[in-house]
Protein backbone atom coordinates (compact mmCIF):
# COMPACT_ATOMS: atom_id res chain seq x y z
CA UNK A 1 53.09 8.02 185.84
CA UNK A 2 49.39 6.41 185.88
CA UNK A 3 47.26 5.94 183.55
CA UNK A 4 44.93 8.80 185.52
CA UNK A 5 47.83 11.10 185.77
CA UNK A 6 48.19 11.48 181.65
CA UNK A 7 44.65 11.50 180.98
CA UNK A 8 44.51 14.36 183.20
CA UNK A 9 47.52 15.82 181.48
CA UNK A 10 46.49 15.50 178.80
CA UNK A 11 42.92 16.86 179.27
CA UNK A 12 44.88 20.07 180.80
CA UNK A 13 46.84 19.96 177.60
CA UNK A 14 44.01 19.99 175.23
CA UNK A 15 41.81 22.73 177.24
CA UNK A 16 44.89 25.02 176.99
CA UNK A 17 45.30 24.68 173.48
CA UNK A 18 42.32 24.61 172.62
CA UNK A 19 41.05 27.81 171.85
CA UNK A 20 44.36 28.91 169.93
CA UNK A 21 43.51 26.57 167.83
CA UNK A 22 40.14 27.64 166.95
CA UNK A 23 40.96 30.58 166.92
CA UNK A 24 43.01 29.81 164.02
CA UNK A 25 40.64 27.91 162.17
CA UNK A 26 38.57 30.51 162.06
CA UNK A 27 40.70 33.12 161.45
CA UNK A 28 41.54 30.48 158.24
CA UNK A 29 37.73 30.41 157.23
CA UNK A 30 37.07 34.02 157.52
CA UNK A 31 40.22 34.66 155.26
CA UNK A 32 38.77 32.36 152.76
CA UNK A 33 34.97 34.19 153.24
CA UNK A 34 36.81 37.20 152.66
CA UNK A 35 38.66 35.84 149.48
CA UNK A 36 35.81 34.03 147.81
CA UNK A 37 33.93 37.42 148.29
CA UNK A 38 35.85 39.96 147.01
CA UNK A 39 35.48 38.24 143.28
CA UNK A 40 32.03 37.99 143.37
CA UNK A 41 30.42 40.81 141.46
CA UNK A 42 26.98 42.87 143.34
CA UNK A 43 23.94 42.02 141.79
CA UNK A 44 22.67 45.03 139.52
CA UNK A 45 19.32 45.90 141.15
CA UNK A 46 16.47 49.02 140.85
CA UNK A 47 14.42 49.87 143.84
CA UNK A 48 12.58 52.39 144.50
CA UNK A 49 13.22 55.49 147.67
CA UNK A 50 10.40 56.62 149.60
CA UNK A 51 9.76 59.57 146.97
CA UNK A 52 9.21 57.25 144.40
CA UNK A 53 12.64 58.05 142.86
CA UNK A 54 14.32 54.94 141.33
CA UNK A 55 17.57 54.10 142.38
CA UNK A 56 20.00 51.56 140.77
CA UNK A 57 22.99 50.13 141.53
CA UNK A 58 25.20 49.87 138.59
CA UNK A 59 24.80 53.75 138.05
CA UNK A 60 26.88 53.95 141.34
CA UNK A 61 29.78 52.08 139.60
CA UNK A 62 32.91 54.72 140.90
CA UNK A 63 31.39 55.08 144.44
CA UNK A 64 31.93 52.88 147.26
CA UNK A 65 28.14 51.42 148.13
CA UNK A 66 27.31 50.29 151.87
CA UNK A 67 23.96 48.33 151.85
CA UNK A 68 21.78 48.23 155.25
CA UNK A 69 19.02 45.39 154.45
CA UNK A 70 16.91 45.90 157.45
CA UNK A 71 12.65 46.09 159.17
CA UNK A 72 11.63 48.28 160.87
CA UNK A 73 10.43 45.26 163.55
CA UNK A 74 13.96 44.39 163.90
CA UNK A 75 15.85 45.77 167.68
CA UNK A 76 18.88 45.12 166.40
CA UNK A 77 18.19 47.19 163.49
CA UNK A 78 17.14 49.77 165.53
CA UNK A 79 20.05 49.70 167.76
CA UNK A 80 22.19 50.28 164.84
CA UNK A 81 21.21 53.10 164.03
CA UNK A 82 23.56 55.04 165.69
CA UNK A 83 26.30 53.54 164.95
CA UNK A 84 25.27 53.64 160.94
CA UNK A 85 24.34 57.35 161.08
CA UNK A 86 27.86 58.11 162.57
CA UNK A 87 29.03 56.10 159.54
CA UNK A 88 27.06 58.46 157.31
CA UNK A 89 27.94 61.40 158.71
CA UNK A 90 31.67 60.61 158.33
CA UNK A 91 32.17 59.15 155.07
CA UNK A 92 28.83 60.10 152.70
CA UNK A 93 30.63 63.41 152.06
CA UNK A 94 33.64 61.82 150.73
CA UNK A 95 31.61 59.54 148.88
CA UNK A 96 30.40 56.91 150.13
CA UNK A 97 26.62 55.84 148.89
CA UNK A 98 24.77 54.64 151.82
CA UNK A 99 21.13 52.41 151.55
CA UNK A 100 18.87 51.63 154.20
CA UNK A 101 17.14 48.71 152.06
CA UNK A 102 13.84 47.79 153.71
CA UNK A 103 12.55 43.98 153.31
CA UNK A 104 8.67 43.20 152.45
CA UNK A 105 7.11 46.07 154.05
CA UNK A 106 4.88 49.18 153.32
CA UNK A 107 6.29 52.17 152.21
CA UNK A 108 3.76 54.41 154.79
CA UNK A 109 5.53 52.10 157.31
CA UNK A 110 8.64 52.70 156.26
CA UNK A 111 8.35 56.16 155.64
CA UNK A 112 6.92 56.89 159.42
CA UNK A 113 10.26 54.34 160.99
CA UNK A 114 12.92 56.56 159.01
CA UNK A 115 11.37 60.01 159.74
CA UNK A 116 10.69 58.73 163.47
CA UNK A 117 14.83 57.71 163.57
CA UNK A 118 15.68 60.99 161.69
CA UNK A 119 17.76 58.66 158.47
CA UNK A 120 20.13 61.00 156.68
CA UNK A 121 20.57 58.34 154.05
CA UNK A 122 18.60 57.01 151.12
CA UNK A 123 16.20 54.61 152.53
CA UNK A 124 14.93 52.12 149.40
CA UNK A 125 12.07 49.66 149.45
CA UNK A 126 12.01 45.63 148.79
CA UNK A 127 8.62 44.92 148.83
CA UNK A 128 9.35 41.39 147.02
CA UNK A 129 12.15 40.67 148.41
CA UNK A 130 13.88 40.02 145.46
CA UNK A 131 17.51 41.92 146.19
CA UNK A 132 17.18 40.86 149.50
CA UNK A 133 17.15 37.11 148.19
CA UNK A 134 19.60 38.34 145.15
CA UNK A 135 22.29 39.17 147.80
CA UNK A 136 21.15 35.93 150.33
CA UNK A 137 19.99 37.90 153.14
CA UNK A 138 19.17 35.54 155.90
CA UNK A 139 18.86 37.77 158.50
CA UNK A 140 19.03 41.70 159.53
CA UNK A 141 20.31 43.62 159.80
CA UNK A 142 22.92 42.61 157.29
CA UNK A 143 25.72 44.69 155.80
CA UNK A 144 26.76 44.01 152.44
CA UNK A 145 30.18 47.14 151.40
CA UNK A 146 30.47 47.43 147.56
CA UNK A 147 33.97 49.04 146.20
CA UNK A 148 34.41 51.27 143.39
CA UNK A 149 34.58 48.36 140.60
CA UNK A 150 30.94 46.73 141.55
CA UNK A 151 32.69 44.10 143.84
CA UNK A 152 30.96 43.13 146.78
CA UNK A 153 34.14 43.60 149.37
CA UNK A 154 32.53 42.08 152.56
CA UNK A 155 28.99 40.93 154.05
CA UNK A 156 28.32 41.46 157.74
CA UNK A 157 31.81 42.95 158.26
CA UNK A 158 31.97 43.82 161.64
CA UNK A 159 34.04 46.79 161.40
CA UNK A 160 33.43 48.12 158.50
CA UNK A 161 35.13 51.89 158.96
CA UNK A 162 38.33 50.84 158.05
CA UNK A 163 37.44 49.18 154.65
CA UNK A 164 35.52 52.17 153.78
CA UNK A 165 38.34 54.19 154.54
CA UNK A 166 40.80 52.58 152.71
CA UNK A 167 38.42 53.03 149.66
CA UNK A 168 38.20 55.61 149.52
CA UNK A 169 41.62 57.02 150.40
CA UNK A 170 42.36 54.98 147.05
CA UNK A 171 42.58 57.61 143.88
């Protein structure tokens, strides 16, 4: 065989085998996301809703707690907001607390984005930032699910039905 004829073989080999291969390096590094953050504990935090009531955290301990950190610039925000209200509507009876956490902006601006979009859930303001940069939101929208215990369970899951589920089918 020449020289030309391996490399080419070998090329073919290596395209082919490629992509199972990442695939299971990242399959590996998502199972170790997933590990390192199920023991890391939510930051306690108080914010205030758009009626000025206070909410905090750690007074949810019991209740699974889905976080939205979002802007109301944001499209992709926006766009999920159908998806997230569906989410509300089937699993904020049976428990689950639901935040719309808005990032560094006013609350008469806020207030006019979730009556425009019609949120059923608790929408909180982050004027500072601070639990935004608490939980290391780098972007939004970003997801952050909280189980019963106060334990963050996933950030920017991207099906996030079935871990809610599973929570709370737990007893």
């Amino acid at each position: 065989m020449t020289k030309r004829c391996k490399t080419a073989g070998l090329g073919l080999f290596v395209a082919l085998c490629l992509p199972f291969v990442s695939l299971d390096l990242l399959a590996s590094r998502d199972a170790m996301a997933a590990k390192d953050v199920r023991d890391e504990k939510a930051p306690d935090f108080v914010l205030k809703d758009l009626q000025g009531r206070k909410f905090r955290l750690s007074e949810n301990i019991g209740k699974p707690v889905l976080l939205i950190f979002g802007a109301t610039w944001c499209p992709f925000c926006r766009d999920e907001i159908p998806r997230l209200k569906d989410i509300y509507a089937n699993y904020g009876k049976r428990g689950l607390v639901m935040l719309n956490i808005d990032i560094q902006e006013s609350k008469e601006k806020v207030s006019r984005f979730a009556s425009s979009y019609k949120l059923p859930y608790r929408v909180l303001l982050d004027e500072e930032a601070d639990v935004a940069e608490s939980y290391g939101v780098r972007g939004v929208p970003t997801m952050v699910l909280i189980d019963k215990k106060g334990m963050i369970v996933c950030r920017q899951c991207l099906s996030v039905e079935p871990l809610i589920e599973k929570m709370l089918k737990k007893k």
